[in-house]
Structures are given as C-alpha cells and as structure tokens.
C-alpha atoms as a PDB file:
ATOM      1  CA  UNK A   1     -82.500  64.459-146.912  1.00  0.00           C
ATOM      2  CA  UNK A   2     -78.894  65.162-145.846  1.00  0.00           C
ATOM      3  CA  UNK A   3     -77.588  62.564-148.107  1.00  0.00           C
ATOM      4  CA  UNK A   4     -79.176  64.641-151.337  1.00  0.00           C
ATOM      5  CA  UNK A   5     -77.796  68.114-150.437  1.00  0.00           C
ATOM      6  CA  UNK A   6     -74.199  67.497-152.420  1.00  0.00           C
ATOM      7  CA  UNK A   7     -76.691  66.429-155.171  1.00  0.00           C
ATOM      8  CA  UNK A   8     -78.382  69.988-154.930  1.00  0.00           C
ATOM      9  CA  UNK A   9     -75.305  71.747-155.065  1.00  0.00           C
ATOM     10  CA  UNK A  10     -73.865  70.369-157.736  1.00  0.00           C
ATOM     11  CA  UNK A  11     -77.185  71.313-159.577  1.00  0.00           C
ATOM     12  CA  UNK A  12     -77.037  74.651-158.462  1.00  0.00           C
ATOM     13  CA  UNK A  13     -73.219  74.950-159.152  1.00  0.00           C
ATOM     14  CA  UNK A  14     -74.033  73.246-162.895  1.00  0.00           C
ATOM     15  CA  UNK A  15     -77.122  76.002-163.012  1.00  0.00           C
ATOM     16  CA  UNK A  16     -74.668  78.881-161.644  1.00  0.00           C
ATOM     17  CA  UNK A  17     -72.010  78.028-164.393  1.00  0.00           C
ATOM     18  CA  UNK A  18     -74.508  77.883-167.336  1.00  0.00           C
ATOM     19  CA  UNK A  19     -76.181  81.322-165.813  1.00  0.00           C
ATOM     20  CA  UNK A  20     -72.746  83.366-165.801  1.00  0.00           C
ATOM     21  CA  UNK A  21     -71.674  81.787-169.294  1.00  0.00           C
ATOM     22  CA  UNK A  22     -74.602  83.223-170.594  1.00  0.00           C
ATOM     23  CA  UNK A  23     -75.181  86.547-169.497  1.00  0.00           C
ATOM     24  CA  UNK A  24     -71.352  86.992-170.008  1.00  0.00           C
ATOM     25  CA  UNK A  25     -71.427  86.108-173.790  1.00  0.00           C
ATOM     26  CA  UNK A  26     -74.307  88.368-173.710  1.00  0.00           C
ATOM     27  CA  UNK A  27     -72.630  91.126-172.179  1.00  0.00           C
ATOM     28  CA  UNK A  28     -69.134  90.671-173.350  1.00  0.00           C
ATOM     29  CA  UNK A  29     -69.520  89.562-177.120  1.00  0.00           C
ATOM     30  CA  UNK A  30     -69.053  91.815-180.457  1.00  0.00           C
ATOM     31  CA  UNK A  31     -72.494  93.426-181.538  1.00  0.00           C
ATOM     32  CA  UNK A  32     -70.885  94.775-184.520  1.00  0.00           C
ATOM     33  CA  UNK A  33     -73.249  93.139-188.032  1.00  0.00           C
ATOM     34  CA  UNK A  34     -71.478  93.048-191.198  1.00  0.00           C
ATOM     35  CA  UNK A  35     -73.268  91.820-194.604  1.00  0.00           C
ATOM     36  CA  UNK A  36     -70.549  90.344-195.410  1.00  0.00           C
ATOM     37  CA  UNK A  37     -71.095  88.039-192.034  1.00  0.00           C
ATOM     38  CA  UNK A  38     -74.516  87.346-192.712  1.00  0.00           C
ATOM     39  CA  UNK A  39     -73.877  85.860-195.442  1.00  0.00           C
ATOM     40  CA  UNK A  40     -74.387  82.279-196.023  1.00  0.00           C
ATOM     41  CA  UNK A  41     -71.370  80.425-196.337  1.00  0.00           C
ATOM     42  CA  UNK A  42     -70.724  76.497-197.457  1.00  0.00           C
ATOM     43  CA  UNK A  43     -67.247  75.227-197.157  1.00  0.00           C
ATOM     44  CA  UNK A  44     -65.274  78.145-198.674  1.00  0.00           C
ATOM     45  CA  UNK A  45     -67.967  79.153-201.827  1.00  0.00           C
ATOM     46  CA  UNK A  46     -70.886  81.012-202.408  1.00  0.00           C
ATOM     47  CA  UNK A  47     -73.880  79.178-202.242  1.00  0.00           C
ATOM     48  CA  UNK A  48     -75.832  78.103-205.706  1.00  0.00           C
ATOM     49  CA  UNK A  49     -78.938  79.755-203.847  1.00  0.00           C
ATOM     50  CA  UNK A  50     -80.733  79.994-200.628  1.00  0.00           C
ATOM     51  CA  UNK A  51     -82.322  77.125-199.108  1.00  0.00           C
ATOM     52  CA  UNK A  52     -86.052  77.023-200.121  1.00  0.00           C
ATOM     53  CA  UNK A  53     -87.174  75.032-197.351  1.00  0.00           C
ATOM     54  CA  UNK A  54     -86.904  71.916-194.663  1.00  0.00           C
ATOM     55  CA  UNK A  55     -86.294  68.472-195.237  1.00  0.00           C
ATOM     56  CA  UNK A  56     -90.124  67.188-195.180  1.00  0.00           C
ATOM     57  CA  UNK A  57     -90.840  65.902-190.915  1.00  0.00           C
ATOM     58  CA  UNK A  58     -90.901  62.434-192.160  1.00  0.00           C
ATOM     59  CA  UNK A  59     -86.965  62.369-191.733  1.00  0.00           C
ATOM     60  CA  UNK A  60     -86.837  63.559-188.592  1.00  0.00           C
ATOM     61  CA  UNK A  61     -89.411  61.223-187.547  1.00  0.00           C
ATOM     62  CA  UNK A  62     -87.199  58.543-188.833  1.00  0.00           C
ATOM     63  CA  UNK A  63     -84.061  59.753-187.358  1.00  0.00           C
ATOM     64  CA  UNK A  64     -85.857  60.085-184.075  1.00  0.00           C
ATOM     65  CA  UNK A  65     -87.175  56.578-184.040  1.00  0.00           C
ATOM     66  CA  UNK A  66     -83.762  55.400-184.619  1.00  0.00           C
ATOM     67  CA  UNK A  67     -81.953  57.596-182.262  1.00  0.00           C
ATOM     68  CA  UNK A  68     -85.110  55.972-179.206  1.00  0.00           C
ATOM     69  CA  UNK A  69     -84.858  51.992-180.851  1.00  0.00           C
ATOM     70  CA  UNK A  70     -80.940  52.027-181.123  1.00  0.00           C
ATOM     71  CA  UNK A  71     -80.522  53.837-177.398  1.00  0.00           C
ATOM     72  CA  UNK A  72     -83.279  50.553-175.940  1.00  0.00           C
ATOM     73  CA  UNK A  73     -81.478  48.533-177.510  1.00  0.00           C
ATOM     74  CA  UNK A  74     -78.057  49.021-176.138  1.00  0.00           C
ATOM     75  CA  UNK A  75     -79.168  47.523-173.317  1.00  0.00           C
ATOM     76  CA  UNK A  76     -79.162  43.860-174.685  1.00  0.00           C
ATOM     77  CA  UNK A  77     -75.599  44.202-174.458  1.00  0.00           C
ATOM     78  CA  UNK A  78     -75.277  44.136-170.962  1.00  0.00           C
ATOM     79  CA  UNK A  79     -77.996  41.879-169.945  1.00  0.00           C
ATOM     80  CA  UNK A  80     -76.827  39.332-172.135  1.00  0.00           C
ATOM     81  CA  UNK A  81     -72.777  39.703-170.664  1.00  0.00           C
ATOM     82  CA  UNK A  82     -74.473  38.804-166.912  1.00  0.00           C
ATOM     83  CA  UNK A  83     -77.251  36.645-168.483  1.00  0.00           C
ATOM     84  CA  UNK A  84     -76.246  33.637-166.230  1.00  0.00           C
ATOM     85  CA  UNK A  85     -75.992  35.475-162.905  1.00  0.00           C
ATOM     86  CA  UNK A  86     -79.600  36.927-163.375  1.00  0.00           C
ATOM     87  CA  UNK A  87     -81.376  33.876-164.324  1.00  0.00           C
ATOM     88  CA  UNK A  88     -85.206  33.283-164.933  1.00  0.00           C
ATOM     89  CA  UNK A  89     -85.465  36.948-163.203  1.00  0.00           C
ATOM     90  CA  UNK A  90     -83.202  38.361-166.247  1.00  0.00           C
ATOM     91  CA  UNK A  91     -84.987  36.752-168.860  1.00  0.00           C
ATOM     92  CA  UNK A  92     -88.273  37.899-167.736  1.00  0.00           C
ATOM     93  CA  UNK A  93     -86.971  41.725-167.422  1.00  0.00           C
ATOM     94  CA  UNK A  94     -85.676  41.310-170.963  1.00  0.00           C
ATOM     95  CA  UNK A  95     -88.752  39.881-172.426  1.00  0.00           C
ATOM     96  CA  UNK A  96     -90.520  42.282-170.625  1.00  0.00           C
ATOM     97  CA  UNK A  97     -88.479  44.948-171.909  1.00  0.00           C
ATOM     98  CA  UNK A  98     -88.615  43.538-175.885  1.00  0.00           C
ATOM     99  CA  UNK A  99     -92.262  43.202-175.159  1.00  0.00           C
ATOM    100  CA  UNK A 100     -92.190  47.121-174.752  1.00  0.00           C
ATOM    101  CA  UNK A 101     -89.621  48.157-177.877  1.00  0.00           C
ATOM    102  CA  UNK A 102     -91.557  45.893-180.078  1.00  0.00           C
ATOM    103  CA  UNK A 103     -95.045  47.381-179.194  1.00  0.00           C
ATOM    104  CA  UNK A 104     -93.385  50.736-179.531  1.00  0.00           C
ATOM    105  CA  UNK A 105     -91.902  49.814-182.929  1.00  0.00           C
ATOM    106  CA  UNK A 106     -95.415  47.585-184.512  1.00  0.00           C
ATOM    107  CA  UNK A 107     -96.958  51.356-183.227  1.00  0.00           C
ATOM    108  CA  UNK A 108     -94.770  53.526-185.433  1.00  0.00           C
ATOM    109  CA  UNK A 109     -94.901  51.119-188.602  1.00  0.00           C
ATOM    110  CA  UNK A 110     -99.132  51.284-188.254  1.00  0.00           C
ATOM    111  CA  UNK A 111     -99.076  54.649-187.891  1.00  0.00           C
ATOM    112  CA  UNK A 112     -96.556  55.027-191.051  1.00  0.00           C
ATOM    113  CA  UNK A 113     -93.620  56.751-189.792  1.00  0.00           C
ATOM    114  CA  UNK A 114     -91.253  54.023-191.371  1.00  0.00           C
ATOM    115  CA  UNK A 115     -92.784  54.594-195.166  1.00  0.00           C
ATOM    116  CA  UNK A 116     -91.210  57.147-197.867  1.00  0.00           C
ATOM    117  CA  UNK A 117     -93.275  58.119-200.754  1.00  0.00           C
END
C-alpha cells in the first residue's frame, strides 16, 4: 500500500491543479457579451450562412473505428522489433491479439459502419 501513496498524490495534485484552473477562469474571466463576439467567424470573413446541421454519425463512426484499429495496431511495431527474443510465446500473444482486432473489425463491417450511401 505504501508503495501506491506517491501514485495518489500525484492524482490528487493533477485533480488539485485542474480544480483551481477552473474555478479561477470561472472567477477571474471577462463576463462582458458583445454581438459582435458572438458572432460566427471563419478565417477572417463572414460566413455564407449558419450551419444547418451535423455531419450525419456515420463519420464519426468511421473516424472512431480508425482512431481504435490504427491505436491496436501500433503495437505490431514493437512485437515484431523483439520478435526473436519472445519466441513461440510472442507469436501466440500476437495471433491472439489479431484474432481480437479482426473479430472487432469483421463486427463493424456486418453491422455496416464501414458503408456510405
């Protein structure tokens, strides 16, 4: 237990930090609206119009699914620079681990988060 106090009080310094930056922007920043600062504002003009809506959820499904395949699959990298020091245990972690991002990816391409219309 000892050897996970510094571990708590770093989170509670982290948490302290994030707790005063926050109350003092609260506190200490302008409240003073303008129209003229409400405004939207894109690169220097006036906008054409407002936005009408969201990009449909499809392409944030995609980007998601992305963001979780490309982060699994950064760790190919290192397995394969120590490949020969692991041996028959490495390669059966790996396959083990492909196993898993390829039944995670055959899921999202049956349920149809990879198609556009």
């Amino acid at each position: 237990m000892v050897e996970y106090a510094s571990l708590l009080i770093v989170f509670a310094v982290a948490g302290g930090v994030a707790a005063l930056l926050l109350v003092s922007s609260a506190i200490l920043g302008p409240k003073r609206p303008n129209p003229a600062k409400s405004q939207p504002f894109e690169c220097g003009e006036q906008p054409f119009a407002l936005p009408q809506g969201g990009l449909p959820v499809k392409f944030y499904i995609l980007a998601m699914l992305f963001i979780i395949f490309d982060v699994e699959l950064v760790f190919l990298f290192p397995w394969a620079v120590i490949l020969r020091e692991l041996g028959w245990f490495g390669i059966g972690g790996m396959f083990t681990f492909m196993l898993f991002v390829v039944a995670g990816f055959v899921y999202a391409w049956k349920k149809g988060a990879l198609e556009f219309e």
